[in-house]
N, C-alpha and C. Protein backbone atom coordinates (compact mmCIF):
# COMPACT_ATOMS: atom_id res chain seq x y z
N UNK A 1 -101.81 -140.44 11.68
CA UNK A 1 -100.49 -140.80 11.22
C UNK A 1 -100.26 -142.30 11.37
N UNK A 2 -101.00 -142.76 12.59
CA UNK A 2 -100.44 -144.16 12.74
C UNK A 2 -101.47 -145.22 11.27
N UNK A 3 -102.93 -144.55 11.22
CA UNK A 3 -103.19 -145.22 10.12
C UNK A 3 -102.57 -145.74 8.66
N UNK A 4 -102.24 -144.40 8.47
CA UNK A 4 -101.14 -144.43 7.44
C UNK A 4 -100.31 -145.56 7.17
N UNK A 5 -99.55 -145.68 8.74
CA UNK A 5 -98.28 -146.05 8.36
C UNK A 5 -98.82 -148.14 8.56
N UNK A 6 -100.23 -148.16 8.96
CA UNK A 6 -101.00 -149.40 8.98
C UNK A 6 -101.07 -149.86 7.62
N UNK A 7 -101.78 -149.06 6.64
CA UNK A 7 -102.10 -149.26 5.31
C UNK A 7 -100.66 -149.51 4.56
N UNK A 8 -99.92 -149.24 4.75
CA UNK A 8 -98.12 -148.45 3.90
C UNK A 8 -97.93 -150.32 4.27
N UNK A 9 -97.56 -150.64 5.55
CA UNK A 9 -97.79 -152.37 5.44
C UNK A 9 -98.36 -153.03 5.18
N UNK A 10 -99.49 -152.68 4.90
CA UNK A 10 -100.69 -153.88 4.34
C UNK A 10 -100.10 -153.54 2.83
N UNK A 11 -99.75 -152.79 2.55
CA UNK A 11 -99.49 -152.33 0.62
C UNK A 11 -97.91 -153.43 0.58
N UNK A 12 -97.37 -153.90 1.34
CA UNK A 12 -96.04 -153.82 1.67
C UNK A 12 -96.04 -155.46 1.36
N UNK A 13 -96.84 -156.22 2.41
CA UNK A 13 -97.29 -157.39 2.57
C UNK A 13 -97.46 -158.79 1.27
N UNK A 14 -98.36 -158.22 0.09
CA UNK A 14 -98.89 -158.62 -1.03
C UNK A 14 -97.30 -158.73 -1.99
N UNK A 15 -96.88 -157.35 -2.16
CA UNK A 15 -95.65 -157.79 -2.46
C UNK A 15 -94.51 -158.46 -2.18
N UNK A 16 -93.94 -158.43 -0.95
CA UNK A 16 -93.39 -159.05 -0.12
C UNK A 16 -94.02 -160.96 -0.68
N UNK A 17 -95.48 -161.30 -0.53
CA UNK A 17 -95.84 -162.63 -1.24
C UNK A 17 -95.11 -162.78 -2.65
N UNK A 18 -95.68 -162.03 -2.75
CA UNK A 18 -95.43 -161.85 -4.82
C UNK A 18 -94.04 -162.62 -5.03
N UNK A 19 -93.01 -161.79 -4.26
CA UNK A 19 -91.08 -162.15 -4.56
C UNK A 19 -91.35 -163.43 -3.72
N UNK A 20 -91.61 -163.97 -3.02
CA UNK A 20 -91.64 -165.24 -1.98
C UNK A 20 -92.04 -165.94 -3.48
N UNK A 21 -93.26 -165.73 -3.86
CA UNK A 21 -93.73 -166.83 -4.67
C UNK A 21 -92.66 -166.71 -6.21
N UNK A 22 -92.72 -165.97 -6.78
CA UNK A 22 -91.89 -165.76 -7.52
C UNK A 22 -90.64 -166.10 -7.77
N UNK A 23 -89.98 -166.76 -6.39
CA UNK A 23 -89.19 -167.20 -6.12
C UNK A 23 -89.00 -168.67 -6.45
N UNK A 24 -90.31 -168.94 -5.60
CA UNK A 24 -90.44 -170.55 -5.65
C UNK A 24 -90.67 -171.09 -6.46
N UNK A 25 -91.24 -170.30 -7.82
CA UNK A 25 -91.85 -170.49 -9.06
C UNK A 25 -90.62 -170.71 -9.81
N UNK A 26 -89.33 -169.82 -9.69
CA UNK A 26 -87.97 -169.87 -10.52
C UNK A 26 -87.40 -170.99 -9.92
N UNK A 27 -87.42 -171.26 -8.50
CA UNK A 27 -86.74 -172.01 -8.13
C UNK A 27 -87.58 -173.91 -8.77
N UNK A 28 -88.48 -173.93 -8.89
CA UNK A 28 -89.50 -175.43 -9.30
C UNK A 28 -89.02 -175.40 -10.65
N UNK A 29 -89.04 -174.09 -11.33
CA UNK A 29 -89.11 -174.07 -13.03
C UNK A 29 -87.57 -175.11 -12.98
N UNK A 30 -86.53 -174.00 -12.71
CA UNK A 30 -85.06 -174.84 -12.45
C UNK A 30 -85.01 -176.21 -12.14
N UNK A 31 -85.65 -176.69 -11.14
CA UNK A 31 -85.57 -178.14 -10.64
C UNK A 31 -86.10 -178.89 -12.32
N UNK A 32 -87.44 -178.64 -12.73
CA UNK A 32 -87.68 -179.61 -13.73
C UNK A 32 -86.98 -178.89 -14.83
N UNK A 33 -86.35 -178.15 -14.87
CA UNK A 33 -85.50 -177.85 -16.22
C UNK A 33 -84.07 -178.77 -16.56
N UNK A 34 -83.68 -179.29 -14.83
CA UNK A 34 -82.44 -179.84 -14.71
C UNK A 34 -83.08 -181.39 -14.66
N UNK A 35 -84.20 -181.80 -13.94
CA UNK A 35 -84.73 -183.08 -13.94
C UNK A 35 -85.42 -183.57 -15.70
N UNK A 36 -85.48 -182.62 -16.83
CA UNK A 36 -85.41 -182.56 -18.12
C UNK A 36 -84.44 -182.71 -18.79
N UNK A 37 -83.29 -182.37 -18.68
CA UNK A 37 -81.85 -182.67 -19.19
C UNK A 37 -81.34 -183.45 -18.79
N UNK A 38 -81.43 -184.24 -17.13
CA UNK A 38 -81.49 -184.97 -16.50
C UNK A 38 -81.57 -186.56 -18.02
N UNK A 39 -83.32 -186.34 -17.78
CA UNK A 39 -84.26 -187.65 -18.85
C UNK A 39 -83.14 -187.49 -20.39
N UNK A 40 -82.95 -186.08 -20.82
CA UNK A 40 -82.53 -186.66 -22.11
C UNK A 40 -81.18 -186.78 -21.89
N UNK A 41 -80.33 -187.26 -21.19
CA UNK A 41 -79.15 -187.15 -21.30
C UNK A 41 -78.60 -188.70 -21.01
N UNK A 42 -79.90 -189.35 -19.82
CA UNK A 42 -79.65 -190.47 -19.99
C UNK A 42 -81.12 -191.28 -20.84
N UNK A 43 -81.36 -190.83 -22.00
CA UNK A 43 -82.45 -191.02 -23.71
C UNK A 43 -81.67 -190.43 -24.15
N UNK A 44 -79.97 -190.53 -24.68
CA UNK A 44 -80.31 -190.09 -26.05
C UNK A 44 -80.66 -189.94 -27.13
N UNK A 45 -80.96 -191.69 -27.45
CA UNK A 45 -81.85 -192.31 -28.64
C UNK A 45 -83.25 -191.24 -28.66
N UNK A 46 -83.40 -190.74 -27.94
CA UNK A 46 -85.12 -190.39 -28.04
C UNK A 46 -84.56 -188.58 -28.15
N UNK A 47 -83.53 -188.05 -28.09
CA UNK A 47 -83.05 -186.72 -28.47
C UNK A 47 -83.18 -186.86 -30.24
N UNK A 48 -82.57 -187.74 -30.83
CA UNK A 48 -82.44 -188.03 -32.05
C UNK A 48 -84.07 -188.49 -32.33
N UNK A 49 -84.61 -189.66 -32.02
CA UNK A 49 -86.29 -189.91 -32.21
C UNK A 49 -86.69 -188.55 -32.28
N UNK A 50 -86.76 -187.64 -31.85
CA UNK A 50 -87.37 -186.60 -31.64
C UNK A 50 -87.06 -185.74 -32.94
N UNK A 51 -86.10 -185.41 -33.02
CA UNK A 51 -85.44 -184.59 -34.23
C UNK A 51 -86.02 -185.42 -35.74
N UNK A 52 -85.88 -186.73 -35.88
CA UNK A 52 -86.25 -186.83 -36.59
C UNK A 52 -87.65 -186.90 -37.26
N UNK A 53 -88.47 -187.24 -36.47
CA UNK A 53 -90.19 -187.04 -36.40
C UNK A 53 -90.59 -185.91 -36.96
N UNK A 54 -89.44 -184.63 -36.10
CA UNK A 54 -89.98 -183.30 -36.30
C UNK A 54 -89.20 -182.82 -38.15
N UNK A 55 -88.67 -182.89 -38.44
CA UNK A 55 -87.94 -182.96 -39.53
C UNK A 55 -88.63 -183.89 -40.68
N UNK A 56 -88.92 -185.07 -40.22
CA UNK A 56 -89.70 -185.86 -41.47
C UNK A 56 -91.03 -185.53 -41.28
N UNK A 57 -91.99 -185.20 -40.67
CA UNK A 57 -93.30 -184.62 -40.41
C UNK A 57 -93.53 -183.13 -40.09
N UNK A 58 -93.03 -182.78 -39.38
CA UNK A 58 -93.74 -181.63 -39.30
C UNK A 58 -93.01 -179.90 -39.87
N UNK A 59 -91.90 -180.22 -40.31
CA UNK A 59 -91.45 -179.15 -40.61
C UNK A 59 -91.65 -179.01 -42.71
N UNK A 60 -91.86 -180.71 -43.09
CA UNK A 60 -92.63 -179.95 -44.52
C UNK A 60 -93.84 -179.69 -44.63
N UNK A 61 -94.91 -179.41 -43.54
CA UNK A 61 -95.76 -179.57 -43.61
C UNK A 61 -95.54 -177.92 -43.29
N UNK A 62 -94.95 -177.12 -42.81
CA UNK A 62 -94.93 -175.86 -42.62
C UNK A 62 -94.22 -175.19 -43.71
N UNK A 63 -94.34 -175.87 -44.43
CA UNK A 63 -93.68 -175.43 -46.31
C UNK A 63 -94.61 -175.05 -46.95
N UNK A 64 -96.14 -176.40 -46.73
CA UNK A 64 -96.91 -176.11 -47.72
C UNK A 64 -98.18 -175.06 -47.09
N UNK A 65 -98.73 -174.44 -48.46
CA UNK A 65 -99.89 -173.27 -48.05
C UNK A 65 -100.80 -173.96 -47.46
């Protein structure tokens, strides 16, 4: 019985990592999502640079066959 309940924590453990990391992973994504809006907010010239590049290059180019 006591094996059991040895293994039942070792099964317990891995997951227990998993949400830890998973965590830290949402929590980093967030940081550079806000340190990204962050850059274009003080670029807005380069919000517009951007739009237009993609608009004069690459979106007629997804017109033709």
């Amino acid at each position: 019985m006591q094996a059991g309940a040895h293994e039942g924590a070792q099964a317990e453990a891995p997951q227990a990592l998993g949400a830890q990391a998973a965590a830290l992973q949402e929590g980093a994504q967030a940081d550079a999502l806000q340190e990204g809006a962050q850059a274009w907010a003080e670029q807005p010239f380069a919000f517009f640079a951007f739009l237009l590049f993609f608009f004069a290059f690459v979106a007629p180019q997804a017109e033709q066959p």
